[in-house]
N, C-alpha and C. Protein backbone atom coordinates (compact mmCIF):
# COMPACT_ATOMS: atom_id res chain seq x y z
N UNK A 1 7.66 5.23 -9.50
CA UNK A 1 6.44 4.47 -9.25
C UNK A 1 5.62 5.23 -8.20
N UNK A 2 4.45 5.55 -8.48
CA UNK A 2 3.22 6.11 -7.68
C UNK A 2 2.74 5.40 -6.86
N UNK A 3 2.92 5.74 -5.52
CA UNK A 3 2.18 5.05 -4.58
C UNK A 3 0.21 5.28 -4.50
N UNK A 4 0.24 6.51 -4.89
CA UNK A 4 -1.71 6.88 -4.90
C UNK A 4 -1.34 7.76 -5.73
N UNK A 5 -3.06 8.34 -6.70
CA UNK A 5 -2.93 8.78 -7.75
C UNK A 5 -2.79 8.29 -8.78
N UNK A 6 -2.36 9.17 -9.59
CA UNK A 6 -3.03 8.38 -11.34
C UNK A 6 -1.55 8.22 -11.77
N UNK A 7 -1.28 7.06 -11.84
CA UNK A 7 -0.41 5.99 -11.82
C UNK A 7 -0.59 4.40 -13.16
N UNK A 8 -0.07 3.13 -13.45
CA UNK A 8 -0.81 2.82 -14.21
C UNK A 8 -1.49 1.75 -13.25
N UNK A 9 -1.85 2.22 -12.09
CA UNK A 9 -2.64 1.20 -11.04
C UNK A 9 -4.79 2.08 -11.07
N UNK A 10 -4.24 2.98 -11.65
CA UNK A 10 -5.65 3.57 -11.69
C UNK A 10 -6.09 2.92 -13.10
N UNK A 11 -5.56 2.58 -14.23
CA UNK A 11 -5.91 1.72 -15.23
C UNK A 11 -6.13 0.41 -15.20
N UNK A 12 -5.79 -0.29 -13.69
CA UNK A 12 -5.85 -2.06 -13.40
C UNK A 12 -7.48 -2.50 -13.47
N UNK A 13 -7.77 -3.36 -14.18
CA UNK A 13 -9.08 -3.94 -13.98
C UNK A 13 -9.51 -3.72 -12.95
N UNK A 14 -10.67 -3.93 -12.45
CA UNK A 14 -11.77 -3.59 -11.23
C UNK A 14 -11.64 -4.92 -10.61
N UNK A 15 -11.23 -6.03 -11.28
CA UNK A 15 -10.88 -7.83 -11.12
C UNK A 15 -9.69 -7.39 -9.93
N UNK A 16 -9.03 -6.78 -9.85
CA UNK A 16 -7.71 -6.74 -9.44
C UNK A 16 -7.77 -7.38 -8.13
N UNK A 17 -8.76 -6.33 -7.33
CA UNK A 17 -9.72 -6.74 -5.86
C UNK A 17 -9.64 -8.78 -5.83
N UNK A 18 -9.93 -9.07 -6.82
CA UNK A 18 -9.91 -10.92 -6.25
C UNK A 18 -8.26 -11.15 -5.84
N UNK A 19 -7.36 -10.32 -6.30
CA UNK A 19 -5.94 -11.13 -6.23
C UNK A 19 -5.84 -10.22 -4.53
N UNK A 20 -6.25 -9.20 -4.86
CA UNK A 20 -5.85 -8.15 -3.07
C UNK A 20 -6.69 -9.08 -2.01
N UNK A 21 -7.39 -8.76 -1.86
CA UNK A 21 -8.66 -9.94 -1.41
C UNK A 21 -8.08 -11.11 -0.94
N UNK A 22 -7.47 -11.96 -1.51
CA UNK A 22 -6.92 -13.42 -1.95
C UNK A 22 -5.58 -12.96 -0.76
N UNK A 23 -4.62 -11.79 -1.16
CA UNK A 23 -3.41 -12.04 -0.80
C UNK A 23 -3.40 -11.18 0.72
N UNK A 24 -3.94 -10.61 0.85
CA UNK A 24 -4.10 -9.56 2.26
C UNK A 24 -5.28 -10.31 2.95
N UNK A 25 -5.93 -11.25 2.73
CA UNK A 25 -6.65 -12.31 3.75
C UNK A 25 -5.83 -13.00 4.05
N UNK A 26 -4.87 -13.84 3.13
CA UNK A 26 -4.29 -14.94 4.25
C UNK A 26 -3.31 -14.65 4.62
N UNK A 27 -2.83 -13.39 4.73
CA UNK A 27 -1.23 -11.98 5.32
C UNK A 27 -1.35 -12.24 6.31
N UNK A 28 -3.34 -11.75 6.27
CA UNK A 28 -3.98 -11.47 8.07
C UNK A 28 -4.39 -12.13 8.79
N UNK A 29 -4.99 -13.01 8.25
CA UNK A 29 -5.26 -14.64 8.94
C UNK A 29 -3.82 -14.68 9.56
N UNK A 30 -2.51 -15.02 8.24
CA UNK A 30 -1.32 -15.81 9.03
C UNK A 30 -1.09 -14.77 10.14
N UNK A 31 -1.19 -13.87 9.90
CA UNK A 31 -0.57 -13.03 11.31
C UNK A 31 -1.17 -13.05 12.73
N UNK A 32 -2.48 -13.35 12.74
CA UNK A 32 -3.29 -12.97 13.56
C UNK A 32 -2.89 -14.17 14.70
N UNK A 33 -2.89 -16.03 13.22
CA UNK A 33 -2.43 -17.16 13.82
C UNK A 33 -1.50 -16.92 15.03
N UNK A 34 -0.04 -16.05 14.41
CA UNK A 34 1.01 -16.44 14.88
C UNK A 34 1.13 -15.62 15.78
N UNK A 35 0.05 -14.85 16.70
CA UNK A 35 -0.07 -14.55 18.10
C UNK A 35 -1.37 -15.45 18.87
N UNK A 36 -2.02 -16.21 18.13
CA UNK A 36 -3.32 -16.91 18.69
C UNK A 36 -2.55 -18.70 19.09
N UNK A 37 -1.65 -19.01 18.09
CA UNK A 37 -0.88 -19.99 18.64
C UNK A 37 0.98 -19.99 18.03
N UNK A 38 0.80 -19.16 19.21
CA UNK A 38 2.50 -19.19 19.20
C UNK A 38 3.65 -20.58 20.07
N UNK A 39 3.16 -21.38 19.80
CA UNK A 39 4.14 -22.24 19.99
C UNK A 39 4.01 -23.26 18.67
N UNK A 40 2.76 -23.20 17.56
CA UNK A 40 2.89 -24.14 16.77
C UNK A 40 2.96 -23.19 15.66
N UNK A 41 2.88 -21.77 15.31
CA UNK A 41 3.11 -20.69 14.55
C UNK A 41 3.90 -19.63 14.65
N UNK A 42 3.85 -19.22 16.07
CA UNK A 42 4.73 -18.13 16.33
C UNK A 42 5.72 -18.26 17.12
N UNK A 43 6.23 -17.94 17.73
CA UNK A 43 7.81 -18.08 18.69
C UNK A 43 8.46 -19.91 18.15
N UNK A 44 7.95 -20.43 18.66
CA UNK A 44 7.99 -21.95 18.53
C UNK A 44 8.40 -22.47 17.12
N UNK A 45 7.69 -22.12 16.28
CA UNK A 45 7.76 -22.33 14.43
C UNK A 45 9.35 -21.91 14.35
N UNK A 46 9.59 -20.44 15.08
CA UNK A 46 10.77 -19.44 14.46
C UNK A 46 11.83 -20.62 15.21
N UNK A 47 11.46 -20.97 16.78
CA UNK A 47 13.10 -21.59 17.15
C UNK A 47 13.23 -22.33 16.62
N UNK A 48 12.08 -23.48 15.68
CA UNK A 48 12.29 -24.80 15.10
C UNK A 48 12.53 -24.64 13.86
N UNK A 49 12.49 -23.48 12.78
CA UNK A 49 13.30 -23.17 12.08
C UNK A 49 14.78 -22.57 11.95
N UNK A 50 14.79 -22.16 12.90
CA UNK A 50 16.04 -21.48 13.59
C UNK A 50 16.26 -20.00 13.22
N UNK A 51 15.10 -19.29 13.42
CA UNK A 51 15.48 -17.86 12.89
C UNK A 51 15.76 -17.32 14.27
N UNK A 52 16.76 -16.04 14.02
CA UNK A 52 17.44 -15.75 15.15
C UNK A 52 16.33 -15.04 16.06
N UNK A 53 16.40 -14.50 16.64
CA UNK A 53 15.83 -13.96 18.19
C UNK A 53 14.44 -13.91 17.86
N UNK A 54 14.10 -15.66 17.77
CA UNK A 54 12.64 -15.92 17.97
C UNK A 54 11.56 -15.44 18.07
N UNK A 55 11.90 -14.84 19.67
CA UNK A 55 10.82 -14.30 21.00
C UNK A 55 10.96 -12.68 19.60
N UNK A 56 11.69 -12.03 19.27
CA UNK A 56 11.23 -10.70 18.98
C UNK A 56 10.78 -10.73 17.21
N UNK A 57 11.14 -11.42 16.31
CA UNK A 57 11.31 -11.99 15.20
C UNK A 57 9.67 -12.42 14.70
N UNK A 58 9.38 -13.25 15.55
CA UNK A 58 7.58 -13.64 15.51
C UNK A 58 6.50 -12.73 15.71
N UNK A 59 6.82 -11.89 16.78
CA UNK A 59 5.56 -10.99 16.41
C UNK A 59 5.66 -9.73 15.49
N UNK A 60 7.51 -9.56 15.08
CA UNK A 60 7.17 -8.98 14.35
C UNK A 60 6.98 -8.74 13.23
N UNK A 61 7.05 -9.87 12.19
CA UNK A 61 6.51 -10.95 11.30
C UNK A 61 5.11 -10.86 11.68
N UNK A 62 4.41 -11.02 12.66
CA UNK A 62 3.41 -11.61 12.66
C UNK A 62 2.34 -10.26 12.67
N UNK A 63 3.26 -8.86 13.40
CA UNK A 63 2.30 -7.26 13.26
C UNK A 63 2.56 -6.80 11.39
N UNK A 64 3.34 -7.42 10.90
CA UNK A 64 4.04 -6.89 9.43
C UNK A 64 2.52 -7.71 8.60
N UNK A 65 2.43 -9.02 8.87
CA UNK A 65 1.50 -9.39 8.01
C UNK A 65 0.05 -9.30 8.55
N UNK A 66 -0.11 -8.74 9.89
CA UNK A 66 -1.48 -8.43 10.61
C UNK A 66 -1.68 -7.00 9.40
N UNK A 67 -0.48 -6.02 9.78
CA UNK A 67 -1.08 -4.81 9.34
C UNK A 67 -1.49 -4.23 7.49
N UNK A 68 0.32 -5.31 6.91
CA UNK A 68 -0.06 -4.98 5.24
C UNK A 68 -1.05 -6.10 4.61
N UNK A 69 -1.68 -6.83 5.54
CA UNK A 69 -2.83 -7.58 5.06
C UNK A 69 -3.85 -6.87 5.18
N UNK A 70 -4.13 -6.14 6.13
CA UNK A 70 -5.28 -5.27 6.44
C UNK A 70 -5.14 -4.15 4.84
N UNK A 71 -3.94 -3.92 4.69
CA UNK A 71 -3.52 -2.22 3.89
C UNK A 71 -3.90 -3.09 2.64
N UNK A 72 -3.61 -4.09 2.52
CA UNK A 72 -3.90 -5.14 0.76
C UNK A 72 -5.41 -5.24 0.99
N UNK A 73 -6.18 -5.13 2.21
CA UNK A 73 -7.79 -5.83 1.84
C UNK A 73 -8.21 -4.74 1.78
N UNK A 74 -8.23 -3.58 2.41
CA UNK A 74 -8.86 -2.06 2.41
C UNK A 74 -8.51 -1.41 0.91
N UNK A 75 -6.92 -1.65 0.35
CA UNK A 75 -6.65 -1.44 -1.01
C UNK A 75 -6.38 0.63 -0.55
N UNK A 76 -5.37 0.44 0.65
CA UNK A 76 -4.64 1.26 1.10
C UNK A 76 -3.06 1.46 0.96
N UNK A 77 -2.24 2.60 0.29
CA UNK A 77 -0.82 2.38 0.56
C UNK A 77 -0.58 0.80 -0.05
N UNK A 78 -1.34 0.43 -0.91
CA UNK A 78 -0.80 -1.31 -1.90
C UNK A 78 0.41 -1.30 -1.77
N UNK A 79 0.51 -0.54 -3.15
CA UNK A 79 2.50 -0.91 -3.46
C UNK A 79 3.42 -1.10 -2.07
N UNK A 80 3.36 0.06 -1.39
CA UNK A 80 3.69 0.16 -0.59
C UNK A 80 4.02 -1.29 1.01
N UNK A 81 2.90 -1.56 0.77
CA UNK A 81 2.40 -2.55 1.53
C UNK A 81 3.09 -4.37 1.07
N UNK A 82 2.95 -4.38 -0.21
CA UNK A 82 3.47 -5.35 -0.63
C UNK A 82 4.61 -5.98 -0.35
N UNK A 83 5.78 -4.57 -0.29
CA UNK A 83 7.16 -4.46 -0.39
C UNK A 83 7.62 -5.28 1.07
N UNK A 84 6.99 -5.15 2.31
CA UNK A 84 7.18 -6.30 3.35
C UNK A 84 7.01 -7.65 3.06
N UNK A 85 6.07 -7.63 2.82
CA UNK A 85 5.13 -9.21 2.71
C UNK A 85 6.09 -9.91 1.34
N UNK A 86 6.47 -9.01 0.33
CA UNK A 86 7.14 -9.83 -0.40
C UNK A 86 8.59 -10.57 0.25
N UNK A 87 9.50 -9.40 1.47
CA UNK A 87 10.40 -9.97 1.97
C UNK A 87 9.99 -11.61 3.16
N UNK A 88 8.54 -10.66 3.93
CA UNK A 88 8.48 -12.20 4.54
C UNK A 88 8.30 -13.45 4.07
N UNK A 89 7.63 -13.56 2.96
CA UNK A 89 7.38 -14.61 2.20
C UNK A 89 8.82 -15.15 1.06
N UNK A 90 9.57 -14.28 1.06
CA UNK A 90 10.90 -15.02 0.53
C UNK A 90 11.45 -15.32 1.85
N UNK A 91 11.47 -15.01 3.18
CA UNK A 91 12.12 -15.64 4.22
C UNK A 91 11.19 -16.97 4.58
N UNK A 92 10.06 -16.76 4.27
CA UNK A 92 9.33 -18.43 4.99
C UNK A 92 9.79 -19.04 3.81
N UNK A 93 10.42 -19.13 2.62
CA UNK A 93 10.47 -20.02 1.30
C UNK A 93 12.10 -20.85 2.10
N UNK A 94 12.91 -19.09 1.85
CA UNK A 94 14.35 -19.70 2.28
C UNK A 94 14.34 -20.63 3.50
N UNK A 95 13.56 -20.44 4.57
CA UNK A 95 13.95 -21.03 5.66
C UNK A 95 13.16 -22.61 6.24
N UNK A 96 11.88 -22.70 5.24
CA UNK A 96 11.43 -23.57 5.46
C UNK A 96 11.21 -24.42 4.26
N UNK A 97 11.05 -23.83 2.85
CA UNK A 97 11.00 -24.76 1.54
C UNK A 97 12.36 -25.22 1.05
N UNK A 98 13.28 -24.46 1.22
CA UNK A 98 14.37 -25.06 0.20
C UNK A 98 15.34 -26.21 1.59
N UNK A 99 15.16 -26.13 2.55
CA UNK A 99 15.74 -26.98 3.34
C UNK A 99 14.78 -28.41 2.82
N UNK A 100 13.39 -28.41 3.01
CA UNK A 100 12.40 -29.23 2.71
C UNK A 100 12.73 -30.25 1.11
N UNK A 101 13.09 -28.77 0.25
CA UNK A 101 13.63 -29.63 -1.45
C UNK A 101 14.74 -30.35 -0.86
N UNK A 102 16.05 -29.68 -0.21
CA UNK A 102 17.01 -30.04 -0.43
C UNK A 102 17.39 -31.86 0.63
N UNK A 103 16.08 -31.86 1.84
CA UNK A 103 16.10 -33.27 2.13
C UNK A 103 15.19 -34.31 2.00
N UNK A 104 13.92 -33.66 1.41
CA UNK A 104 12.74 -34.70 0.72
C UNK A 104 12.50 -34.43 -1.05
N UNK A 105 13.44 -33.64 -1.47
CA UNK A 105 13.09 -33.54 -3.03
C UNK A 105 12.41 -32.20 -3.40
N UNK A 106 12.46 -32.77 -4.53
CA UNK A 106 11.06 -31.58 -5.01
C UNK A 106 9.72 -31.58 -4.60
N UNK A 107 9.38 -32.55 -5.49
CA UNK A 107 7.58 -32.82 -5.21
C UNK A 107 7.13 -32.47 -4.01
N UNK A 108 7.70 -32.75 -2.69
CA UNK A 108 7.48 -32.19 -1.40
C UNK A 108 7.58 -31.33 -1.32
N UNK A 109 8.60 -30.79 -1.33
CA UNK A 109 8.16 -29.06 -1.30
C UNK A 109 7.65 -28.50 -2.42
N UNK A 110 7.34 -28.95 -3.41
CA UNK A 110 6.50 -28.21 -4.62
C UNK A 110 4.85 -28.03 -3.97
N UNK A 111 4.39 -29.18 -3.20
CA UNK A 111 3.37 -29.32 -2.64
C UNK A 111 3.20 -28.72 -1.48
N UNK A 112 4.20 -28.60 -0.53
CA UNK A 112 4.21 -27.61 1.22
C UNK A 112 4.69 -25.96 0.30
N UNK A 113 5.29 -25.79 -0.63
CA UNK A 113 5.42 -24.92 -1.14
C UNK A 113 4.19 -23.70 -1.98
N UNK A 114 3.10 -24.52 -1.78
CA UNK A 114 1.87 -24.12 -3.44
C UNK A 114 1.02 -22.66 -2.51
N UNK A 115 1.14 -22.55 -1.12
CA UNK A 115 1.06 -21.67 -0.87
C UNK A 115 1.86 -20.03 -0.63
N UNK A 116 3.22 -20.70 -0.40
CA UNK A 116 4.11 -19.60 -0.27
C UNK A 116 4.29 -19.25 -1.82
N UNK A 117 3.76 -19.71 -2.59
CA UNK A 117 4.02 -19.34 -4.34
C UNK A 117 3.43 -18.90 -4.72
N UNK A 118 2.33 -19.11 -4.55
CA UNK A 118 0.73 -17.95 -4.40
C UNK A 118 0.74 -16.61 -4.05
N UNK A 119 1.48 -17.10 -2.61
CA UNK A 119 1.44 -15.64 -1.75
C UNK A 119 2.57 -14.80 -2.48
N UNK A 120 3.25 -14.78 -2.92
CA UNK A 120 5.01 -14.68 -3.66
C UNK A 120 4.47 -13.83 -4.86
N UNK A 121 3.91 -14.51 -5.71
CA UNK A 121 2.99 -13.74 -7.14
C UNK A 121 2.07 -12.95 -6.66
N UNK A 122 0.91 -13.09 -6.00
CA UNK A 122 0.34 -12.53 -5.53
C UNK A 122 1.10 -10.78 -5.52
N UNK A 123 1.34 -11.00 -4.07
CA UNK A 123 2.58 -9.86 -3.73
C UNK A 123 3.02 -9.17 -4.55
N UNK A 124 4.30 -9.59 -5.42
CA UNK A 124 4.83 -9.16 -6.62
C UNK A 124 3.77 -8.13 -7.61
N UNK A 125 2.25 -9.05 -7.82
CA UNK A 125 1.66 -8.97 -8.99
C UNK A 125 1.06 -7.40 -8.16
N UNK A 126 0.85 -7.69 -7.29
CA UNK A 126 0.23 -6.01 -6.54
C UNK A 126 1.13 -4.85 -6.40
N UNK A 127 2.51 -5.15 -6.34
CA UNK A 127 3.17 -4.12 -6.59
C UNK A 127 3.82 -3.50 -7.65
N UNK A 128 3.66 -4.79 -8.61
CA UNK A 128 3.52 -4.18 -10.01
C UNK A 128 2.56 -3.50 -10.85
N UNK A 129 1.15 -4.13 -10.91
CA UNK A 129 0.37 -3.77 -10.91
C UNK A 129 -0.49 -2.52 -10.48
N UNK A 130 -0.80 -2.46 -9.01
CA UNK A 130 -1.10 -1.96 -8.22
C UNK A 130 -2.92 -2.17 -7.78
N UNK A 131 -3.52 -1.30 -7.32
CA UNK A 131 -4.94 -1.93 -6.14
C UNK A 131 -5.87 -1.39 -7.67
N UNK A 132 -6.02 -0.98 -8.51
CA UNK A 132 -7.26 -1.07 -9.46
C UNK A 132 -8.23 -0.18 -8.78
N UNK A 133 -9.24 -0.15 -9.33
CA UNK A 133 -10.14 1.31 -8.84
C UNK A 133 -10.94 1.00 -7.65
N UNK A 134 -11.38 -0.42 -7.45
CA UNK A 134 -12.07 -0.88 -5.89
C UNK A 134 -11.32 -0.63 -4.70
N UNK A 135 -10.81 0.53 -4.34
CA UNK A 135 -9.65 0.92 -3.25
C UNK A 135 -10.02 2.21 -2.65
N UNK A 136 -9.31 2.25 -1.59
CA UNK A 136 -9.03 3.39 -1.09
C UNK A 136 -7.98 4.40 -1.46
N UNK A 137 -7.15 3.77 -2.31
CA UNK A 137 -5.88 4.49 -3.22
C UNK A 137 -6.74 4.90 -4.25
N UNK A 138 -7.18 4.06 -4.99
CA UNK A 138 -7.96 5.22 -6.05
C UNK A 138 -9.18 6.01 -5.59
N UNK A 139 -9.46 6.11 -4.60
CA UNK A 139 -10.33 6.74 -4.38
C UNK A 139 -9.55 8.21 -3.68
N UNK A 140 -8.87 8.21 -2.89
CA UNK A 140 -7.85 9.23 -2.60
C UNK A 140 -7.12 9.81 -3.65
N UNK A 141 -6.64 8.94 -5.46
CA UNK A 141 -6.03 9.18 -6.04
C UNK A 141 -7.42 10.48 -6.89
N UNK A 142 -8.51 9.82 -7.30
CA UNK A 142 -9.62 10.96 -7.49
C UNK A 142 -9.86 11.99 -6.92
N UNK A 143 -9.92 11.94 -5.44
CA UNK A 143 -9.97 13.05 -4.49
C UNK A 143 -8.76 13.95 -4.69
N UNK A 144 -7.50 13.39 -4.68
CA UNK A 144 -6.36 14.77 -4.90
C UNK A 144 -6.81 15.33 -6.37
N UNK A 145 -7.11 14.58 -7.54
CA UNK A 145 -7.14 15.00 -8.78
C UNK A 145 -8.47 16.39 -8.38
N UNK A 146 -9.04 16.59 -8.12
CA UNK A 146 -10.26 16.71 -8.22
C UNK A 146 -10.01 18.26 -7.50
């Protein structure tokens, strides 16, 4: 799999940009949150979920989705970029949705869930896919060809 260059991410619709757009805005939003209020997002969220060493765990979660949100909206290093954000977003599912199914049901977490499922496909769909020609990868991928 090609990270830049002619790959089958240089064949992705020019549409592609709404899903990068979509999924590297709210990476960077959430990240930015979880140093702007870290006791109801960052440090605080992690001890009340119980992920281990909180204090170091949150920001760095929180620089992982500052920076491959930035790399998903510029449509820089995609694939590449994805491959975090897909792990953090299966750790906010494990640690905060399936506790959620397993003591209010489904429907509750199908509903506190509709974002981490978004973000989940999203993710996935960009590293399968890849950033489409509105990027800085295909535009670097032209420039080496060239």
């Amino acid at each position: 799999m090609m990270l830049i260059g002619k790959s089958p991410a240089a064949n992705a619709p020019s549409a592609v940009i709404f899903i990068r757009l979509m999924v590297g805005g709210v990476f960077l939003s959430e990240g930015i949150q979880k140093f702007l209020f870290p006791d109801a997002l960052g440090v605080g969220r992690f001890i009340k979920i119980g992920i281990p060493r909180p204090e170091v765990m949150a920001p760095f979660v929180g620089t992982v989705e500052i920076v491959c949100g930035t790399l998903l909206l510029i449509g820089l290093l995609t694939r590449m970029a994805a491959v975090p954000l897909i792990g953090v977003i299966i750790v906010a599912i494990w640690t905060t949705k399936i506790p959620l199914f397993l003591h209010d049901g489904f429907w509750k977490m199908a509903h506190e869930a509709r974002t981490d499922y978004a973000m989940l496909l999203g993710s996935l769909f960009m590293l399968v896919v890849g950033v489409g020609n509105w990027s800085l990868d295909a535009r670097i991928g032209r420039t080496v060809r060239t």
